[in-house]
N, C-alpha and C. Protein backbone atom coordinates (compact mmCIF):
# COMPACT_ATOMS: atom_id res chain seq x y z
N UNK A 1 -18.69 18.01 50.60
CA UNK A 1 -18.60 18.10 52.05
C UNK A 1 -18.24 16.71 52.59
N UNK A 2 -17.42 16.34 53.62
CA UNK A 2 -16.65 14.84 53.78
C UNK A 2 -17.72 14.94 54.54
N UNK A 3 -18.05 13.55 55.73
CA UNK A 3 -19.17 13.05 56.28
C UNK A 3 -18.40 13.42 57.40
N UNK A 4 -17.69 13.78 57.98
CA UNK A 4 -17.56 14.27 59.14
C UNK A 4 -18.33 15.78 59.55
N UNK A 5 -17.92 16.33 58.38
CA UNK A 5 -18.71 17.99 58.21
C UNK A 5 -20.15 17.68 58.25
N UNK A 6 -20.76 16.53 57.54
CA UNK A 6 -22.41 16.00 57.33
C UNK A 6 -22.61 16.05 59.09
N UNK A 7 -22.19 15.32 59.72
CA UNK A 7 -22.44 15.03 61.64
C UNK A 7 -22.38 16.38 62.15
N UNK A 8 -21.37 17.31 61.94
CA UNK A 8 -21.09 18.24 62.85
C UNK A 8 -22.82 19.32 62.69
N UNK A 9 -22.56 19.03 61.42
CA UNK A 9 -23.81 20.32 60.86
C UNK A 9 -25.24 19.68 61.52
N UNK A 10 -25.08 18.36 61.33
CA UNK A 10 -26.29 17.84 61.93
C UNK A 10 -26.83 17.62 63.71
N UNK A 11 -25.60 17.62 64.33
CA UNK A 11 -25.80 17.44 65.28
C UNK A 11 -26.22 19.68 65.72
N UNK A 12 -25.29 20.33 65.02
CA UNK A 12 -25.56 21.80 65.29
C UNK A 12 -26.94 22.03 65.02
N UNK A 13 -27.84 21.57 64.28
CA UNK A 13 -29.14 21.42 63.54
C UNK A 13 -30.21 21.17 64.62
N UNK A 14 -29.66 19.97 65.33
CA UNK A 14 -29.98 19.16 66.59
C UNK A 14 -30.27 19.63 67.39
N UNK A 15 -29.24 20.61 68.02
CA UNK A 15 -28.84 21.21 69.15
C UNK A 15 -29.72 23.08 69.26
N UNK A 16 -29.88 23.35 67.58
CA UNK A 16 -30.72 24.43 68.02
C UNK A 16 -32.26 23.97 67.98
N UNK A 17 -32.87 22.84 67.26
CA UNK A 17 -33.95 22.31 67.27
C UNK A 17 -34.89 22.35 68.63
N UNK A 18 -34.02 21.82 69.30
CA UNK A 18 -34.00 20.75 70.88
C UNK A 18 -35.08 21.77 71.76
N UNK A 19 -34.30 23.44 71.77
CA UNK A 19 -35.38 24.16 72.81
C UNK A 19 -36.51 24.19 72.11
N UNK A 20 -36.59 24.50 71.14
CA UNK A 20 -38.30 24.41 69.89
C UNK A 20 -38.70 23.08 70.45
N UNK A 21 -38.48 22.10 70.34
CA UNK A 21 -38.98 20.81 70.49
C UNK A 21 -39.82 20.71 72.13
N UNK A 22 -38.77 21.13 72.82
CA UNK A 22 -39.26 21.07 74.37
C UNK A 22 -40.02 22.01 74.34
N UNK A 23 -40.07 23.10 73.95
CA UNK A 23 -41.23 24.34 73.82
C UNK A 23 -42.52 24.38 73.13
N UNK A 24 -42.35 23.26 72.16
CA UNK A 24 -43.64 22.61 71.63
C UNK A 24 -44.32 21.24 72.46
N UNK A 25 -43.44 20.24 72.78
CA UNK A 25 -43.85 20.10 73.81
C UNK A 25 -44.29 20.31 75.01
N UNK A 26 -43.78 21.16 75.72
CA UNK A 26 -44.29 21.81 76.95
C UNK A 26 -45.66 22.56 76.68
N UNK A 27 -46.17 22.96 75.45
CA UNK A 27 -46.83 23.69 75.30
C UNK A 27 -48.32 22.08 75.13
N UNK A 28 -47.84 21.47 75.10
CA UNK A 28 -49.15 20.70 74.80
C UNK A 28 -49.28 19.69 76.00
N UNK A 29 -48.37 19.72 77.13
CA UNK A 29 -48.81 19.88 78.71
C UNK A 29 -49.64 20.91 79.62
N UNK A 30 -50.89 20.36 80.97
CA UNK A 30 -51.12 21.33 81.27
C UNK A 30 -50.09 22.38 82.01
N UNK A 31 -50.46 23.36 81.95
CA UNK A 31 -50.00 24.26 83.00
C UNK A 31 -49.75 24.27 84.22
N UNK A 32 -51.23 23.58 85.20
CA UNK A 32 -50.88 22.70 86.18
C UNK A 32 -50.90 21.29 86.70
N UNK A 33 -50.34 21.66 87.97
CA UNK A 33 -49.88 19.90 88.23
C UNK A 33 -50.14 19.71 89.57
N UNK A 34 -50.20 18.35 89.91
CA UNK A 34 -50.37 18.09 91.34
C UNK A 34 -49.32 16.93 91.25
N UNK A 35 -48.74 17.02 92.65
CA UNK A 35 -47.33 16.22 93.18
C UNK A 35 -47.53 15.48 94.40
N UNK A 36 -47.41 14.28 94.96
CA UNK A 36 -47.35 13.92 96.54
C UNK A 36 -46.62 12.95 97.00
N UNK A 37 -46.14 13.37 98.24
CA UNK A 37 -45.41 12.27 98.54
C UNK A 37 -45.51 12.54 100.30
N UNK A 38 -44.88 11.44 100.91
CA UNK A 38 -45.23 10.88 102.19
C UNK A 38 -43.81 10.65 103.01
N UNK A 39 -43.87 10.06 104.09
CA UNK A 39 -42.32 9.84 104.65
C UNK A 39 -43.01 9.47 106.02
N UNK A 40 -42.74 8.58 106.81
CA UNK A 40 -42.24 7.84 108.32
C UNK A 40 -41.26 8.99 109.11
N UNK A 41 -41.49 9.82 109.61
CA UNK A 41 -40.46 10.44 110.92
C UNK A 41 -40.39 9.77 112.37
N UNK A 42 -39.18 9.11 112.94
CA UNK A 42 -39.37 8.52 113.83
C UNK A 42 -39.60 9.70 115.29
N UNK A 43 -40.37 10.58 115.09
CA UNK A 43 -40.65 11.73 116.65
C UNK A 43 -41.95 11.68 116.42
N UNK A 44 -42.08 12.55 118.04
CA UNK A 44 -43.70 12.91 117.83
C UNK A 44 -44.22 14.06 116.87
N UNK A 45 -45.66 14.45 116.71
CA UNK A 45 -46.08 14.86 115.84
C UNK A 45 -45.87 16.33 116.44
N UNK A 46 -45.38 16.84 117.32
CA UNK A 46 -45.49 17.88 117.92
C UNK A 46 -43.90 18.49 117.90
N UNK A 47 -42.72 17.71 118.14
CA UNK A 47 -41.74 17.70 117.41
C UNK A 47 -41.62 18.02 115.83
N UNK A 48 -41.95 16.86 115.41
CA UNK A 48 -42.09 17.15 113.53
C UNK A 48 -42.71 18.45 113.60
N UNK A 49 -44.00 19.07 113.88
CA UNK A 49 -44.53 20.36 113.70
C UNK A 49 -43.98 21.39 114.22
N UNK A 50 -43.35 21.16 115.01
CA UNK A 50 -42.31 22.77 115.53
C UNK A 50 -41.03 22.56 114.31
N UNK A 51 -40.47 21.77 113.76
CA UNK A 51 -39.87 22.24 112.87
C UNK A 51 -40.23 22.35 111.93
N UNK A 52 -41.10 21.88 111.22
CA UNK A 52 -41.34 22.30 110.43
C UNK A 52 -42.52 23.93 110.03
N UNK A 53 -42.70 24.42 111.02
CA UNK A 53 -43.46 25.44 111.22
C UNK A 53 -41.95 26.41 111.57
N UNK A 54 -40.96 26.49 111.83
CA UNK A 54 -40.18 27.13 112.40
C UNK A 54 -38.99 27.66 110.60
N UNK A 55 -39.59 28.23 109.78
CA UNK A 55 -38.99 28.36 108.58
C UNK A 55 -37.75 29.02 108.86
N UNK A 56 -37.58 29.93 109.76
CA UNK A 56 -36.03 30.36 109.92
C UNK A 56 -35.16 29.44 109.88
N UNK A 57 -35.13 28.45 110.37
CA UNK A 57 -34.06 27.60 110.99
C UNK A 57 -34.00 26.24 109.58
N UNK A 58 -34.65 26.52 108.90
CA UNK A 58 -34.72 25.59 107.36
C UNK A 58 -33.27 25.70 106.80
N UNK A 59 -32.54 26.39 106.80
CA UNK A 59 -31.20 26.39 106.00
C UNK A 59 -30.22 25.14 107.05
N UNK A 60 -30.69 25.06 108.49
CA UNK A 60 -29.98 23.74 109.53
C UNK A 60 -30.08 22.47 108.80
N UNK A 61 -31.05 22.42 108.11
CA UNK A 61 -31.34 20.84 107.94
C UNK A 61 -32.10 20.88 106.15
N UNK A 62 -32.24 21.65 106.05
CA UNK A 62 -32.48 21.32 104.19
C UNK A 62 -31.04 21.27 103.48
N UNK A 63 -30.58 20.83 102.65
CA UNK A 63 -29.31 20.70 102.30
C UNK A 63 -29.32 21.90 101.33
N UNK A 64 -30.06 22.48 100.76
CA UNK A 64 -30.32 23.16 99.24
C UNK A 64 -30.49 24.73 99.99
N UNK A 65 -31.16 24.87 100.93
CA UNK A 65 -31.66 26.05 101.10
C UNK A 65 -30.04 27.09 102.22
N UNK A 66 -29.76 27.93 101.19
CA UNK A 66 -28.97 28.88 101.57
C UNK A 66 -29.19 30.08 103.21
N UNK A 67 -30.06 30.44 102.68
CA UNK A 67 -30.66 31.39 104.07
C UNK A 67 -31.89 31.44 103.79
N UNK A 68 -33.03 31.99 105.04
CA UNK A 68 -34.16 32.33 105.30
C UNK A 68 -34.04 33.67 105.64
N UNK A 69 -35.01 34.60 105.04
CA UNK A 69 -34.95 36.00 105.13
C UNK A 69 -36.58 35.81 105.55
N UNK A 70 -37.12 36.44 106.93
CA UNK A 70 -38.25 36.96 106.85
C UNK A 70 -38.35 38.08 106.94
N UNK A 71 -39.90 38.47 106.23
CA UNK A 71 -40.06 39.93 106.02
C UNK A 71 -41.37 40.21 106.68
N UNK A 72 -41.93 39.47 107.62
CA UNK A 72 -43.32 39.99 108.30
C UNK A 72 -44.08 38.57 108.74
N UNK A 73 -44.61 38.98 109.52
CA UNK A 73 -45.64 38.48 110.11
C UNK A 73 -46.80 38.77 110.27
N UNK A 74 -47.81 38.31 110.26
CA UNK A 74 -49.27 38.77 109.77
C UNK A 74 -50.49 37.91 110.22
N UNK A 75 -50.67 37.86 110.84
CA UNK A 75 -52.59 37.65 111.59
C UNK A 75 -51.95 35.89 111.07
N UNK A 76 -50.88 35.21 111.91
CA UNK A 76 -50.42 34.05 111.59
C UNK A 76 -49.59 33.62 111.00
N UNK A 77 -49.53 34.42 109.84
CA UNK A 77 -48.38 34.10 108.49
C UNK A 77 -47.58 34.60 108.88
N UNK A 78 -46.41 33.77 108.34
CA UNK A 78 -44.65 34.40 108.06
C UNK A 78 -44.56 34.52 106.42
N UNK A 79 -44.09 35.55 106.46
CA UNK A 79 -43.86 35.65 105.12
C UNK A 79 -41.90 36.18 105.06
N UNK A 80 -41.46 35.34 103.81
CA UNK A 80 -40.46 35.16 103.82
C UNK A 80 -39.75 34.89 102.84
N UNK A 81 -38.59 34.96 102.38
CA UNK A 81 -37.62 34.66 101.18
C UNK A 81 -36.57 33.51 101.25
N UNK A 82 -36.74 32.66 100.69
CA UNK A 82 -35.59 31.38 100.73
C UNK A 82 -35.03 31.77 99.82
N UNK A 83 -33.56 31.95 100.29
CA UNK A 83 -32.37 31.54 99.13
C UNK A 83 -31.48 30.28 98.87
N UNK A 84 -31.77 30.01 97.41
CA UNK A 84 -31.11 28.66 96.82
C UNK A 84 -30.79 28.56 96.16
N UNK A 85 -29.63 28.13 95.68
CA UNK A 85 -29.34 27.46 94.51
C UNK A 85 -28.85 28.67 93.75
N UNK A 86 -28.85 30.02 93.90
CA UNK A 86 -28.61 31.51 93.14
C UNK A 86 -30.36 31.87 92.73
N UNK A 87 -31.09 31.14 93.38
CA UNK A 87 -32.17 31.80 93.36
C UNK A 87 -33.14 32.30 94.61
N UNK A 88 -33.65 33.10 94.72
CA UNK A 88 -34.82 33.70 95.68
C UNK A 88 -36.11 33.47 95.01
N UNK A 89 -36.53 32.96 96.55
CA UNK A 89 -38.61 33.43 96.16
C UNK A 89 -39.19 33.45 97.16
N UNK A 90 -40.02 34.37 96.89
CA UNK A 90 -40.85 34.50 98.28
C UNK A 90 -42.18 33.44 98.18
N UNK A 91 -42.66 33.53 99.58
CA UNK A 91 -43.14 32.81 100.33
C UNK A 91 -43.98 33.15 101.40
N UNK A 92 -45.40 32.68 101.24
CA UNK A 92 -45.94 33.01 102.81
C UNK A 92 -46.51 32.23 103.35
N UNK A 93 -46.03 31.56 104.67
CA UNK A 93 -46.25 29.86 105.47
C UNK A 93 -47.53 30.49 106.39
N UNK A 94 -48.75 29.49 106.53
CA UNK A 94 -49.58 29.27 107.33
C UNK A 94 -49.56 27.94 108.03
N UNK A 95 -49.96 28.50 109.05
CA UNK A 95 -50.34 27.05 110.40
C UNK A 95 -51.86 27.09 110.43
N UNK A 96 -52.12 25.69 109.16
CA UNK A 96 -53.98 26.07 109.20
C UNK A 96 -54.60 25.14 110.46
N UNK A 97 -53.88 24.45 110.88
CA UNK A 97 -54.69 23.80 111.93
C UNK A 97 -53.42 22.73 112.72
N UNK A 98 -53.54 23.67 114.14
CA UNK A 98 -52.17 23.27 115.01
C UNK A 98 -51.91 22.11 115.13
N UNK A 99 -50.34 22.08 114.77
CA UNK A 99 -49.71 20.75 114.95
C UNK A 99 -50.02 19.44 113.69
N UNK A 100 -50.96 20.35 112.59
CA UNK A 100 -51.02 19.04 112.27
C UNK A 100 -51.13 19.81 110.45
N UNK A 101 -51.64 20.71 109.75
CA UNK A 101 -51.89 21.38 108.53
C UNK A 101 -51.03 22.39 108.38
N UNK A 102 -50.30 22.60 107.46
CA UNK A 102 -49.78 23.50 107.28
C UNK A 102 -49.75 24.23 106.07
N UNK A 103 -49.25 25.23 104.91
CA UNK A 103 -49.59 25.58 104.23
C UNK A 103 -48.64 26.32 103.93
N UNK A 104 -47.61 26.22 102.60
CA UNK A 104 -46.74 27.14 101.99
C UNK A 104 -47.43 27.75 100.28
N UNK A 105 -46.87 29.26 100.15
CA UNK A 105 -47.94 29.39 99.35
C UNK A 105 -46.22 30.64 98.42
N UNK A 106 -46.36 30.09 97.19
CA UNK A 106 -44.95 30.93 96.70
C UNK A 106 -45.71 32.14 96.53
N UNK A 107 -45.31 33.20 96.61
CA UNK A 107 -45.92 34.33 97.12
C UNK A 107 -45.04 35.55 95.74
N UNK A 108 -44.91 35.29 94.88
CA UNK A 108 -43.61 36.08 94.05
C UNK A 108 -44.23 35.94 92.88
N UNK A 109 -45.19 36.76 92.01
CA UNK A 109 -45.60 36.40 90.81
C UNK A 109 -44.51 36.59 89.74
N UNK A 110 -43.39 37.02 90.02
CA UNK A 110 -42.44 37.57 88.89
C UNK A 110 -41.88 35.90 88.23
N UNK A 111 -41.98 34.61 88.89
CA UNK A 111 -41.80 33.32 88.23
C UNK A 111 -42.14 32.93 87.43
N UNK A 112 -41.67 31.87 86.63
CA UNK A 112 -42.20 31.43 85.81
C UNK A 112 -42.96 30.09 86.67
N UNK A 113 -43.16 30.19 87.64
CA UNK A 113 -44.58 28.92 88.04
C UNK A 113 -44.30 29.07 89.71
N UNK A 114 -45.74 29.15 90.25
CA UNK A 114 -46.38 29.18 91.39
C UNK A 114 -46.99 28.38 91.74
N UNK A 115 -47.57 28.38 93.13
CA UNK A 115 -48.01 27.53 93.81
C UNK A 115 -48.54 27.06 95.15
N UNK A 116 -48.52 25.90 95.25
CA UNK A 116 -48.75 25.88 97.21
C UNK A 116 -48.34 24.71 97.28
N UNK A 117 -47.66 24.23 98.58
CA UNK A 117 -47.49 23.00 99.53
C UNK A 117 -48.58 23.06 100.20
N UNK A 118 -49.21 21.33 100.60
CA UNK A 118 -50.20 21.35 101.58
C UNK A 118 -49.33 20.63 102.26
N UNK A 119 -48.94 20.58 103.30
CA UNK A 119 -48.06 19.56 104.47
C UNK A 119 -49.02 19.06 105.78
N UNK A 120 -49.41 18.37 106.05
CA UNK A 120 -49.45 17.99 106.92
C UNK A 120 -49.29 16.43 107.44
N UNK A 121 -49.41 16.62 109.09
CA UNK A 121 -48.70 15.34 109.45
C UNK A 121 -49.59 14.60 110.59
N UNK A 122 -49.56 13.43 111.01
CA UNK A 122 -50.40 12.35 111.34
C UNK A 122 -49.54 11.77 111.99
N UNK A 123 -50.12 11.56 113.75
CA UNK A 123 -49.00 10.78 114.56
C UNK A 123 -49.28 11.41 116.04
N UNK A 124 -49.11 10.56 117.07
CA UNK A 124 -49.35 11.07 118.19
C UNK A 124 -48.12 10.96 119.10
N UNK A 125 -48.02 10.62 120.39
CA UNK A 125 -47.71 11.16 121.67
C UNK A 125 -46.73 9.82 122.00
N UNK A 126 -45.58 9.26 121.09
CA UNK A 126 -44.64 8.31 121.24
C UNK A 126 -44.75 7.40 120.34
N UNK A 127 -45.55 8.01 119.61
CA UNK A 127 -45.59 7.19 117.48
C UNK A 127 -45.02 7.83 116.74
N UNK A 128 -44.29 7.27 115.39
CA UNK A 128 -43.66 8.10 114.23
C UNK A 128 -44.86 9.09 113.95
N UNK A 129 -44.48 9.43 113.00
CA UNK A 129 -45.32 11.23 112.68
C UNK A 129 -45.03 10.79 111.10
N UNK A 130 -46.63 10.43 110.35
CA UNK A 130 -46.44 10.73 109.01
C UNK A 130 -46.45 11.78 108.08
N UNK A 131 -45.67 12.23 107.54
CA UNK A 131 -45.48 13.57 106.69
C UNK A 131 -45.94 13.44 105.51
N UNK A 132 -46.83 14.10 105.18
CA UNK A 132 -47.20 14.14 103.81
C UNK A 132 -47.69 15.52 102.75
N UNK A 133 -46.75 15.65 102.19
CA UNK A 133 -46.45 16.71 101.27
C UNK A 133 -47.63 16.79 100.23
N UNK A 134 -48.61 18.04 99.74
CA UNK A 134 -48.94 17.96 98.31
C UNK A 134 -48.85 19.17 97.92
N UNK A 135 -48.34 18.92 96.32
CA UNK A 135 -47.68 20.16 95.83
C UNK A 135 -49.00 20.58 94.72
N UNK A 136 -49.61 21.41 94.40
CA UNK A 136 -50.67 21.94 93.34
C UNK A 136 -49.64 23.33 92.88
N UNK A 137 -49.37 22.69 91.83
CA UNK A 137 -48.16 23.87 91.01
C UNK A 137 -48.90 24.17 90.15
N UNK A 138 -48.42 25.55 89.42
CA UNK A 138 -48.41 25.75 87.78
C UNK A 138 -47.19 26.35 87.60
N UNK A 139 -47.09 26.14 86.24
CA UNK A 139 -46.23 26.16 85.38
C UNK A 139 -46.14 27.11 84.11
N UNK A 140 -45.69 28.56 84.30
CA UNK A 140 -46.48 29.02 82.89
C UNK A 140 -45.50 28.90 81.80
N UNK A 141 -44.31 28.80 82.06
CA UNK A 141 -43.29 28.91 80.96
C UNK A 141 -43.58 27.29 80.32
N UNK A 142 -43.88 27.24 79.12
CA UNK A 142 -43.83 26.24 78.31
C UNK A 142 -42.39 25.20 78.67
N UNK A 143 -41.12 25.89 78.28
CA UNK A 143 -40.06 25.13 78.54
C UNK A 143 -39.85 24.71 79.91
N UNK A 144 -40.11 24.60 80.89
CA UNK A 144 -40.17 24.73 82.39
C UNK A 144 -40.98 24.04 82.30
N UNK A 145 -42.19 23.51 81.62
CA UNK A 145 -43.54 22.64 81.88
C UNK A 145 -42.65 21.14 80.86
N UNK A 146 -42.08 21.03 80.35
CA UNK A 146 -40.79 19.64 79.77
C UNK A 146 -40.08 19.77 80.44
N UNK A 147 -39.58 20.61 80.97
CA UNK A 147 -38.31 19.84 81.97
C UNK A 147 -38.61 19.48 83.32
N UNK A 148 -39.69 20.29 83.87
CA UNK A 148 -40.09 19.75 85.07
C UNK A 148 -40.87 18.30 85.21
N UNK A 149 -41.55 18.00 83.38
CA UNK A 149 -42.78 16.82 83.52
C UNK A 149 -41.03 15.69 83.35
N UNK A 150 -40.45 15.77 82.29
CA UNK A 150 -39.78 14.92 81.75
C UNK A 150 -38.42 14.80 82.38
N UNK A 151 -37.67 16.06 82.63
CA UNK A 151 -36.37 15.97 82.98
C UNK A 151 -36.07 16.12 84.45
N UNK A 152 -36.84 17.20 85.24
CA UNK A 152 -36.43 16.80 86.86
C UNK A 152 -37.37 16.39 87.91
N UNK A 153 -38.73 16.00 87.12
CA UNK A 153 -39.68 15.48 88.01
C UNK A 153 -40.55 16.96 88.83
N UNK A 154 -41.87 16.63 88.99
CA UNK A 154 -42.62 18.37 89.97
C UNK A 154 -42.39 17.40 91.44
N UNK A 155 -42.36 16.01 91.44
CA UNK A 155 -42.08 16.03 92.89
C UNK A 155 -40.81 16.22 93.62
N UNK A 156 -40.16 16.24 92.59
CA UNK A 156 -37.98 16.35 93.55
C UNK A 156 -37.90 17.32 94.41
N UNK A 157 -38.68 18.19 94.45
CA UNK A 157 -38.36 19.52 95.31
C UNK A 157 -38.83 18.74 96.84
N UNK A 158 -40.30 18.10 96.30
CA UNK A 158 -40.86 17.70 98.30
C UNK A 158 -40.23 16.69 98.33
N UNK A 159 -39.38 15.78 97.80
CA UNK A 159 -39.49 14.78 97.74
C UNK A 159 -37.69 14.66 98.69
N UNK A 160 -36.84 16.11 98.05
CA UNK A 160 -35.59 16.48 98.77
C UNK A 160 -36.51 17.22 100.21
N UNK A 161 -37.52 17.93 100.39
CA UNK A 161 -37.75 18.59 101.16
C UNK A 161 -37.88 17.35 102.93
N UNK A 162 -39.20 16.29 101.93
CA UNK A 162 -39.46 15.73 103.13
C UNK A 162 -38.10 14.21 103.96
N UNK A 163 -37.18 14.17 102.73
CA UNK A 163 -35.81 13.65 103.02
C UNK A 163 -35.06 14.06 104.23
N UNK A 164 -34.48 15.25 103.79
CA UNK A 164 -34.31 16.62 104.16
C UNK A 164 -34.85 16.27 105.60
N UNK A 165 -36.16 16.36 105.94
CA UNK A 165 -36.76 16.75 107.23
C UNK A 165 -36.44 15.04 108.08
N UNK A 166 -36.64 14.36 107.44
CA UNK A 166 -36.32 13.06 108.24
C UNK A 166 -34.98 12.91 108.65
N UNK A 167 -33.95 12.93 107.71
CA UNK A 167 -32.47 13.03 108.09
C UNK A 167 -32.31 13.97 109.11
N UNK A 168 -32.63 15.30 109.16
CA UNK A 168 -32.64 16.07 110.54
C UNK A 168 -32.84 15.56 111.85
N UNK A 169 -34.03 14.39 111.73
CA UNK A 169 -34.62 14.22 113.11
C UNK A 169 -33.16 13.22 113.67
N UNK A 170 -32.64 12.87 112.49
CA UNK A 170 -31.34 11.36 112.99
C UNK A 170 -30.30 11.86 113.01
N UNK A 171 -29.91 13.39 113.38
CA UNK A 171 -28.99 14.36 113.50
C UNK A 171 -29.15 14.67 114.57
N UNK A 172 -30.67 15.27 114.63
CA UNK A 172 -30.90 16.50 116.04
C UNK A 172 -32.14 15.71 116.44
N UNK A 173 -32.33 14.68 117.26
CA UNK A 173 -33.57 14.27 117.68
C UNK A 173 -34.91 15.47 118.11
N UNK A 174 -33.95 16.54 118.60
CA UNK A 174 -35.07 17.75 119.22
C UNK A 174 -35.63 18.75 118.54
């Protein structure tokens, strides 16, 4: 066999290894995780909280999110479907304490990992408004628990989300 044929076979060797590897790894991560992150909005806190309580209008100013489908309302909750990326999931948003707690909760057990956002924000009546995201995920798919710890991070999602929400305000002040 010339040593070119030795590389090809080895790297093919490689290449089916790789998901076993991440699947053994992932498997000796927990399941769940906690994520947080923060952000400066230059509006008031009453501003920042009407949009971000206002999930229809999320496809204006998230860059990722395709459409908002709601499907009910309920003693507070919206419950609802974001489409992204060629994927859907549902969702059901609470307002736990006005203007300032909020609460997204993935609502779709058919995933391979669920969860909740805690959002809330800090700021008064002609001060920035601090945003601060925490994500308490799980993760059940083993391979999904390595690529999320190692390859795309559990915070990138809030981390585009609360971006996302600041760039809006330097678009649409209102």
């Amino acid at each position: 066999m010339k040593s070119w044929q030795w590389f090809l076979m080895l790297g093919a060797i490689a290449i089916l290894l790789l998901p076993f590897a991440a699947w053994i790894v992932g498997r000796s991560l927990s399941a769940e995780h906690t994520a947080e992150s923060s952000i400066d909005i230059d509006a008031d806190v009453e501003l920042v909280a009407a949009r971000v309580r206002d999930v229809e209008q999320q496809p204006r100013w998230r860059k990722k999110v395709q459409k908002i489908a709601v499907e009910g309302r309920e003693g507070g909750a919206v419950f609802y479907r974001e489409f992204s990326a060629g994927e859907q999931v549902a969702y059901a948003f609470y307002e736990r304490e006005a203007d300032r707690v909020f609460e997204s909760v993935v609502n779709d057990k058919t995933l391979p990992y669920g969860g909740r956002w805690l959002i809330s924000l800090e700021g008064g009546k002609g001060r920035p408004t601090k945003v601060r995201v925490r994500e308490e995920g799980i993760v059940y798919s083993p391979m999904y628990r390595a690529l999320g710890r190692y390859v795309f991070g559990f915070d990138s999602t809030l981390k585009a989300y609360l971006q996302d929400l600041a760039q809006s305000f330097l678009r649409d002040p209102k």
